[in-house]
C-alpha atoms as a PDB file:
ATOM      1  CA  UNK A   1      95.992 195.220  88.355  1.00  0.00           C
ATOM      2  CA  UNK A   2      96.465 192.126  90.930  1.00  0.00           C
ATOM      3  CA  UNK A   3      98.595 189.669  90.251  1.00  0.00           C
ATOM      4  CA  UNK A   4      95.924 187.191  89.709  1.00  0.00           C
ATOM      5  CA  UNK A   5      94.779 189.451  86.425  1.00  0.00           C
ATOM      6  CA  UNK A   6      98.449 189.767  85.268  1.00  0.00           C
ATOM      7  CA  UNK A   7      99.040 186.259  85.487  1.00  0.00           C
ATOM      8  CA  UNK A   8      95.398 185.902  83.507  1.00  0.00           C
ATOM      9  CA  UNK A   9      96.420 188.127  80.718  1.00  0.00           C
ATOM     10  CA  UNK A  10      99.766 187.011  80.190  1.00  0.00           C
ATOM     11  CA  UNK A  11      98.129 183.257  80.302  1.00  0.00           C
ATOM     12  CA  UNK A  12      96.011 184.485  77.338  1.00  0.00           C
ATOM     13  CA  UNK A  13      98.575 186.372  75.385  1.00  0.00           C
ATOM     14  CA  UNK A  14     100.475 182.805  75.669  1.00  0.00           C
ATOM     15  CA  UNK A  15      97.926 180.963  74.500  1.00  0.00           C
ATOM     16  CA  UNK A  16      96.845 183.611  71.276  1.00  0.00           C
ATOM     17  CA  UNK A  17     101.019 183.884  70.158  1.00  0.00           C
ATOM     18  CA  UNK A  18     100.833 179.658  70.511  1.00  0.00           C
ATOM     19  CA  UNK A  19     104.581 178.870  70.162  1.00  0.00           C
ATOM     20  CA  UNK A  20     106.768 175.861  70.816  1.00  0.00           C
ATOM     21  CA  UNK A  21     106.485 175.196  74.806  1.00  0.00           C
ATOM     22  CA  UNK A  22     102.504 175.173  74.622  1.00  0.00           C
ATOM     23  CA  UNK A  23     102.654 172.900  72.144  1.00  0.00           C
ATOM     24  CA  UNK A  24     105.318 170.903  74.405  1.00  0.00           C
ATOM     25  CA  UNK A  25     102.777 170.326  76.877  1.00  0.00           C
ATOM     26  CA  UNK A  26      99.836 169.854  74.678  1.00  0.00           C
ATOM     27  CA  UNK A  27     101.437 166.574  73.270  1.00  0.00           C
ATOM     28  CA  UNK A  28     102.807 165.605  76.189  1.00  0.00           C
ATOM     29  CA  UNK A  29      99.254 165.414  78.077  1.00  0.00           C
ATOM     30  CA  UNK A  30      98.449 163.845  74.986  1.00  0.00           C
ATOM     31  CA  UNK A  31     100.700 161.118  75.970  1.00  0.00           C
ATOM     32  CA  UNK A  32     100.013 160.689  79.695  1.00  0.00           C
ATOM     33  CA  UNK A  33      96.423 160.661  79.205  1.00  0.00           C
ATOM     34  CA  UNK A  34      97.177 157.768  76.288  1.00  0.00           C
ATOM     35  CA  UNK A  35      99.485 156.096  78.994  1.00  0.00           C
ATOM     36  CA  UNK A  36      98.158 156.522  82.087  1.00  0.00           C
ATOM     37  CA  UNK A  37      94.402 157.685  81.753  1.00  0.00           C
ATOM     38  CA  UNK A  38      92.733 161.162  82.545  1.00  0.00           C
ATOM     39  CA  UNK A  39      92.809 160.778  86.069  1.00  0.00           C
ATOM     40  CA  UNK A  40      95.771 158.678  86.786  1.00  0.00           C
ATOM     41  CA  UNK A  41      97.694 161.940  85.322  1.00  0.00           C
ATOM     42  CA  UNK A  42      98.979 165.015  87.299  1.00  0.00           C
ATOM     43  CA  UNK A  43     100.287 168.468  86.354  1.00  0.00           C
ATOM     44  CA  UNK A  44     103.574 167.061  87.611  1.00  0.00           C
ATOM     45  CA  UNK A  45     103.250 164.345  85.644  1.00  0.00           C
ATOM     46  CA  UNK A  46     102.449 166.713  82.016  1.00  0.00           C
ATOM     47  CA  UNK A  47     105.203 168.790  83.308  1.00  0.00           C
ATOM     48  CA  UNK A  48     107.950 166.086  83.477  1.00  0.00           C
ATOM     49  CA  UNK A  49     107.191 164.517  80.192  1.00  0.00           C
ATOM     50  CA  UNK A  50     107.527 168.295  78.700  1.00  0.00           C
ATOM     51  CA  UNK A  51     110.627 168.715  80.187  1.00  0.00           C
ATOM     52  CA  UNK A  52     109.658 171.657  82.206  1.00  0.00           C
ATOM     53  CA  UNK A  53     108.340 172.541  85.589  1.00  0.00           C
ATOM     54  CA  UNK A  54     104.866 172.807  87.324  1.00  0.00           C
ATOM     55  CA  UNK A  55     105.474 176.865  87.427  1.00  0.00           C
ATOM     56  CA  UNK A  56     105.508 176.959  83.346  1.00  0.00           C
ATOM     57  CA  UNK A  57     103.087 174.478  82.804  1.00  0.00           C
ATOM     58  CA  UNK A  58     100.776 176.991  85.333  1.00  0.00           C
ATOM     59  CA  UNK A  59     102.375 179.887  83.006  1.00  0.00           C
ATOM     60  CA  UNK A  60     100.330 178.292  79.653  1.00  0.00           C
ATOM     61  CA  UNK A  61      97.518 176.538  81.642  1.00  0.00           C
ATOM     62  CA  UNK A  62      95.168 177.102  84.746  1.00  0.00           C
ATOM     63  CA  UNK A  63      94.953 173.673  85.089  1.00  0.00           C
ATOM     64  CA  UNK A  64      94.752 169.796  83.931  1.00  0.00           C
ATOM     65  CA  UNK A  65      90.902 170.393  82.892  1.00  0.00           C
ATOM     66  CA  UNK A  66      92.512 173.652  80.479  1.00  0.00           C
ATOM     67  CA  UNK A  67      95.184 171.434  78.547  1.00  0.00           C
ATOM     68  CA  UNK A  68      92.669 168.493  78.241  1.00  0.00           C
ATOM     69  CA  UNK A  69      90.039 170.975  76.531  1.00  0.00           C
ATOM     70  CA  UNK A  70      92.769 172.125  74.543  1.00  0.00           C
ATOM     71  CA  UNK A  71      93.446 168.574  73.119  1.00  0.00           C
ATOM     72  CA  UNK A  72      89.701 168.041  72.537  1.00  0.00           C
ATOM     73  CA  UNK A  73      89.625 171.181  70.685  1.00  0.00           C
ATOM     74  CA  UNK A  74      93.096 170.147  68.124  1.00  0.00           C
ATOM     75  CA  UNK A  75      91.972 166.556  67.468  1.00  0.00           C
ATOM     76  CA  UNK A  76      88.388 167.754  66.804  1.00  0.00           C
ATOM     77  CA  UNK A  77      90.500 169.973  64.516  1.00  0.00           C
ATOM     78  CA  UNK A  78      92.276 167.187  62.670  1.00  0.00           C
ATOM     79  CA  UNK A  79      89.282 164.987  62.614  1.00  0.00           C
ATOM     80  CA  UNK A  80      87.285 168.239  60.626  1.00  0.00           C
ATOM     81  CA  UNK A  81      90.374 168.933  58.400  1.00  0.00           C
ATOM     82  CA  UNK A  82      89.902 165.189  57.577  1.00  0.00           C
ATOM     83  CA  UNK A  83      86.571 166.101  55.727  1.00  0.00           C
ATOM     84  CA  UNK A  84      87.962 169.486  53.790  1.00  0.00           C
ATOM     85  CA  UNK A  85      90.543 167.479  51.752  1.00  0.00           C
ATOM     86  CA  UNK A  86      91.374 169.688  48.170  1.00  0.00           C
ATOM     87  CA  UNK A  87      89.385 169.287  45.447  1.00  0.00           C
ATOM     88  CA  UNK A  88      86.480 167.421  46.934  1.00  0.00           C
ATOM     89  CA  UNK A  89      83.871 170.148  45.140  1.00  0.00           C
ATOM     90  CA  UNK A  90      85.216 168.954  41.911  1.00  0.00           C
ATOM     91  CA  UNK A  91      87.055 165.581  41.761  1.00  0.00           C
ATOM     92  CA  UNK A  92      85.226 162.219  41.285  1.00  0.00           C
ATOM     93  CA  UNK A  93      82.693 161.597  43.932  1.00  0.00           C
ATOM     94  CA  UNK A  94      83.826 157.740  44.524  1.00  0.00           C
ATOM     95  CA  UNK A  95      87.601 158.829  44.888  1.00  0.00           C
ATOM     96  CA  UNK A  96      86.491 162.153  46.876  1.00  0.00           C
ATOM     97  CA  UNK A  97      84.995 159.747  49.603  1.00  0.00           C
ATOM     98  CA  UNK A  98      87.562 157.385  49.460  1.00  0.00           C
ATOM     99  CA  UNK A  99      90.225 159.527  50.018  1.00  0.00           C
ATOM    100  CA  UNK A 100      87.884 161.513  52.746  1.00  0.00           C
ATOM    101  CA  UNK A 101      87.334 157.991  54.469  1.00  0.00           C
ATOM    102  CA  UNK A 102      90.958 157.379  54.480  1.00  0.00           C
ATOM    103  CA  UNK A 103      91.817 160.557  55.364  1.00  0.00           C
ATOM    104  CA  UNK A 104      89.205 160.256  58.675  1.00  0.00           C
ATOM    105  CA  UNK A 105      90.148 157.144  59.638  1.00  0.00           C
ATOM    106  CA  UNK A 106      94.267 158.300  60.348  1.00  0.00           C
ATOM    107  CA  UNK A 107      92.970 161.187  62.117  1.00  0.00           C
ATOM    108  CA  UNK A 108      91.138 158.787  64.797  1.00  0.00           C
ATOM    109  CA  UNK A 109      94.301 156.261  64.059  1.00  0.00           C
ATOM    110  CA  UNK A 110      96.553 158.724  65.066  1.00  0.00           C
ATOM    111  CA  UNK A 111      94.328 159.690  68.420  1.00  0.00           C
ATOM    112  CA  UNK A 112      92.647 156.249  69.230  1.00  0.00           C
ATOM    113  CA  UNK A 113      92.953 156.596  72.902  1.00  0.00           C
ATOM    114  CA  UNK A 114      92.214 160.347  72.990  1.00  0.00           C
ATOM    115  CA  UNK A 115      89.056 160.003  70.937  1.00  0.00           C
ATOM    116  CA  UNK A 116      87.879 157.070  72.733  1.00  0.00           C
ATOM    117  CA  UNK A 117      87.955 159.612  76.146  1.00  0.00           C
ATOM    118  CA  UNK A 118      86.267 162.368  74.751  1.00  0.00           C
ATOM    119  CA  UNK A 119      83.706 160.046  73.437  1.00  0.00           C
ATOM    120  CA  UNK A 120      83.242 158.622  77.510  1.00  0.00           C
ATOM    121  CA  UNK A 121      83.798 162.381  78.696  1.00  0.00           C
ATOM    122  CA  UNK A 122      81.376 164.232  76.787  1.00  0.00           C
ATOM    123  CA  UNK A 123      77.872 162.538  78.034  1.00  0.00           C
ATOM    124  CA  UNK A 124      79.382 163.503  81.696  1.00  0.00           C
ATOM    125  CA  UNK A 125      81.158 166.745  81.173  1.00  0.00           C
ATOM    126  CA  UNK A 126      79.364 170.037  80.036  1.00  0.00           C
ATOM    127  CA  UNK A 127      82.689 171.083  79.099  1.00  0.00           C
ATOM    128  CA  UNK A 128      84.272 168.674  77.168  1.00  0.00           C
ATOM    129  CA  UNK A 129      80.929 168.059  75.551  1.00  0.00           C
ATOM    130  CA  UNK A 130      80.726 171.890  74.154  1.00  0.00           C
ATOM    131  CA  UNK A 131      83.597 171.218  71.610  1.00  0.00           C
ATOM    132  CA  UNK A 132      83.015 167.657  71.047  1.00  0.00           C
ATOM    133  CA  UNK A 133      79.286 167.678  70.349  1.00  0.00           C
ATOM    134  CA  UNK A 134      80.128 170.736  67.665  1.00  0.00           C
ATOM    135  CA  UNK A 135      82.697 168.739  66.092  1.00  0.00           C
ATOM    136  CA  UNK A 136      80.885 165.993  65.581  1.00  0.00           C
ATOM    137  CA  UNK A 137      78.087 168.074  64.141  1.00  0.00           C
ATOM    138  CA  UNK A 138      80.115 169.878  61.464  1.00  0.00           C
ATOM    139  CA  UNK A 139      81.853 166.631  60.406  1.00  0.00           C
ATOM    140  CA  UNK A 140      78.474 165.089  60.035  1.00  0.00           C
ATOM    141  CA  UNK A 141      76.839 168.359  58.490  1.00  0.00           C
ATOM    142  CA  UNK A 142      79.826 168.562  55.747  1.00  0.00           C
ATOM    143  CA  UNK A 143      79.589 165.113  54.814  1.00  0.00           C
ATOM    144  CA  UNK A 144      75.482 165.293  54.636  1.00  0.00           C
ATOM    145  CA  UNK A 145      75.439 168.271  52.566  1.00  0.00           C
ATOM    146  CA  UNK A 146      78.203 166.633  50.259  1.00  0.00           C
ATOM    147  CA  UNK A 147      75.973 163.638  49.387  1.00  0.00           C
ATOM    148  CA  UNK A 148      73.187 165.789  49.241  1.00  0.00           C
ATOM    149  CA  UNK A 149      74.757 167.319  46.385  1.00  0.00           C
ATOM    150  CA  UNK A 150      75.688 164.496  44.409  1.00  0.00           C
ATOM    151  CA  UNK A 151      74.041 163.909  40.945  1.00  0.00           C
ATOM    152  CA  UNK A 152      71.564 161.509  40.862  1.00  0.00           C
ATOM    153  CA  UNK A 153      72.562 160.001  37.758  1.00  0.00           C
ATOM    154  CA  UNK A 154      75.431 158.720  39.171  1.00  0.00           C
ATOM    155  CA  UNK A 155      74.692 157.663  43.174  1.00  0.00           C
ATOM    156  CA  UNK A 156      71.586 156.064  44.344  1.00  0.00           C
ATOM    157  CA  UNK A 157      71.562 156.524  48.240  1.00  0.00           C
ATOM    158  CA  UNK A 158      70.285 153.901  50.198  1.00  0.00           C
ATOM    159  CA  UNK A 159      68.559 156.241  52.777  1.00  0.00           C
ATOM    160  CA  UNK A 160      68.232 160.508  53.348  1.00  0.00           C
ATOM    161  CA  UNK A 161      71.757 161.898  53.493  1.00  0.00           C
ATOM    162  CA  UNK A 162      71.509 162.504  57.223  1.00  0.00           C
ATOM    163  CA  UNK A 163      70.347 159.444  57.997  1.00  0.00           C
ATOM    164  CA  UNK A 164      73.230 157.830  55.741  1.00  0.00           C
ATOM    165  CA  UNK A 165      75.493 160.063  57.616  1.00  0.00           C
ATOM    166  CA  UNK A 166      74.937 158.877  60.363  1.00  0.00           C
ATOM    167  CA  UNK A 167      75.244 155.502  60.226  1.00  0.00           C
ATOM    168  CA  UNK A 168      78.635 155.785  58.037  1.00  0.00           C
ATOM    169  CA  UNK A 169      80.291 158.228  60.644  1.00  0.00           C
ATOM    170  CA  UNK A 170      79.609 155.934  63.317  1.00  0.00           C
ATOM    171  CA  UNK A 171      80.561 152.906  61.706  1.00  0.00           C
ATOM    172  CA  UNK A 172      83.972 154.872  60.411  1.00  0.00           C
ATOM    173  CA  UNK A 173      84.509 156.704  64.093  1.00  0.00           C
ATOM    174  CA  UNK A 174      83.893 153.615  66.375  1.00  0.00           C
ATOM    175  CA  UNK A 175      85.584 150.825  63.895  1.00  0.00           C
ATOM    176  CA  UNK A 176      88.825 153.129  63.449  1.00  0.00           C
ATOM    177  CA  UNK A 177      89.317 153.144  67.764  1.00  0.00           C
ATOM    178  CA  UNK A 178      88.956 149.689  67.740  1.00  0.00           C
ATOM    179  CA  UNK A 179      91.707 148.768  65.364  1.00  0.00           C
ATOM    180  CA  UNK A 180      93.833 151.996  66.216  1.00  0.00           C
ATOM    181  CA  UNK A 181      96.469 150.126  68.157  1.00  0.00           C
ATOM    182  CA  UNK A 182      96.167 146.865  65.456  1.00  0.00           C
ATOM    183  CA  UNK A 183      98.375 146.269  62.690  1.00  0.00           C
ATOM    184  CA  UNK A 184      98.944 148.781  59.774  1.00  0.00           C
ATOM    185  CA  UNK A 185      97.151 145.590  57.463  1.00  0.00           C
ATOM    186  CA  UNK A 186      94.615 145.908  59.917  1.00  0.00           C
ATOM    187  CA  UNK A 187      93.938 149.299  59.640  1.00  0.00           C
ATOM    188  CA  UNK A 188      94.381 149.326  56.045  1.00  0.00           C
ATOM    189  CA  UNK A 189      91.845 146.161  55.232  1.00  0.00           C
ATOM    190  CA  UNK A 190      89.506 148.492  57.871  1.00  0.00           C
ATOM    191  CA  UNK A 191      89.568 151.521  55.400  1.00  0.00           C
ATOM    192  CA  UNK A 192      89.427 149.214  52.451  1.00  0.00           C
ATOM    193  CA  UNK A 193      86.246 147.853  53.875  1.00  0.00           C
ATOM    194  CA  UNK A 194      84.607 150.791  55.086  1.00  0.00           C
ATOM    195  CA  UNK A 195      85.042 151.905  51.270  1.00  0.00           C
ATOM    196  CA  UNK A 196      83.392 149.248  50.054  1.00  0.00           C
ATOM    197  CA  UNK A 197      80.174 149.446  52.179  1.00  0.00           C
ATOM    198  CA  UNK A 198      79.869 152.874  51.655  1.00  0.00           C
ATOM    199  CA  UNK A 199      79.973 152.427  47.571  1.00  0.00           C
ATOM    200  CA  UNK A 200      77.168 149.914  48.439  1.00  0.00           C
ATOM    201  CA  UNK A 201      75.078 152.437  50.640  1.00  0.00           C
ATOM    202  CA  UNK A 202      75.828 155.185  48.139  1.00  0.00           C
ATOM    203  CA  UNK A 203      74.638 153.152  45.515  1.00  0.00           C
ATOM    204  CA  UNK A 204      77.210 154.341  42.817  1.00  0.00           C
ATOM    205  CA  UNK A 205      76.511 153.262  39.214  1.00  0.00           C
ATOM    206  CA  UNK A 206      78.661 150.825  37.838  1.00  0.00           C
ATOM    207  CA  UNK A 207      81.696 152.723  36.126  1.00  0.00           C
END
């Protein structure tokens, strides 16, 4: 085995056992990246806000491209645990998408800067698109097949599910990066209005 390969596998055994210093550097790319931009930032740069040196960053990561799909990956992660929330198959469908709504909108609070440059990335990179582009699709294929499912009796949706979908994830996933670095009463009358149009656009009967 060269020392290329050994490097490789213990690289991957790393990354499969996770653990506290990967994790290190994860969050602190997140952090130049939110700083300094994507290309304003250097492995020296990740390294030193970790702590650590350029040899262990190179012992979790072949390179700046590696960690940054790795943070596309975990917040397209948090933004799909956002639509899984307990009890959604059984609670009250106007609290259920509340909550989800609220729920979505902290997960794009909480990586404003990041989800804005995966947005940009993703028409340009083959890469970054790969994970994006799926995440997007299973957030908006939950959500679709969750209205589709709703009683009748009790929504009346403005347009097909998809369609709906669409329009409501967008609105949600662009209006949350605008007011991510606002006030919390900003972000707060946000999700209190995005509730509001999509009780209109799901047509709920009046309780």
């Amino acid at each position: 085995m060269t020392i290329s390969e050994s490097q490789e596998r213990a690289r991957a055994s790393r990354k499969d056992a996770g653990g506290a210093r990967r994790e290190e550097l994860v969050q602190a790319a997140a952090e130049c990246f939110d700083d300094l931009g994507y290309s304003a930032t250097t492995v020296e740069l990740i390294a030193a806000r970790a702590q650590t040196s350029r040899p262990t960053f190179y012992a979790y990561f072949r390179s700046k491209d590696e960690i940054l799909l790795a943070l596309v990956d975990r917040v397209g992660a948090e933004l799909e645990a956002a639509q899984s929330l307990e009890g959604m198959d059984t609670g009250d469908p106007r609290e259920v998408i509340a909550a989800t709504i609220h729920a979505y909108a902290d997960a794009v609070f909480a990586n404003g800067s990041l989800v804005s440059l995966f947005d940009a990335m993703a028409p340009v990179r083959e890469d970054v698109a790969e994970i994006w582009d799926r995440t997007m699709r299973r957030t908006h294929r939950r959500y679709t097949n969750y209205l589709a499912a709703l009683d009748p009796g009790t929504v009346d949706l403005c347009l097909p599910p998809a369609e709906l979908v669409r329009i409501l994830n967008d609105t949600i996933h662009h209006g949350a990066k605008r007011v991510a670095r606002g006030s919390a009463a900003e972000r707060e009358r946000f999700i209190a209005d995005q509730i509001r149009i999509t009780e209109r656009l799901v047509g709920f009967a009046p309780s």
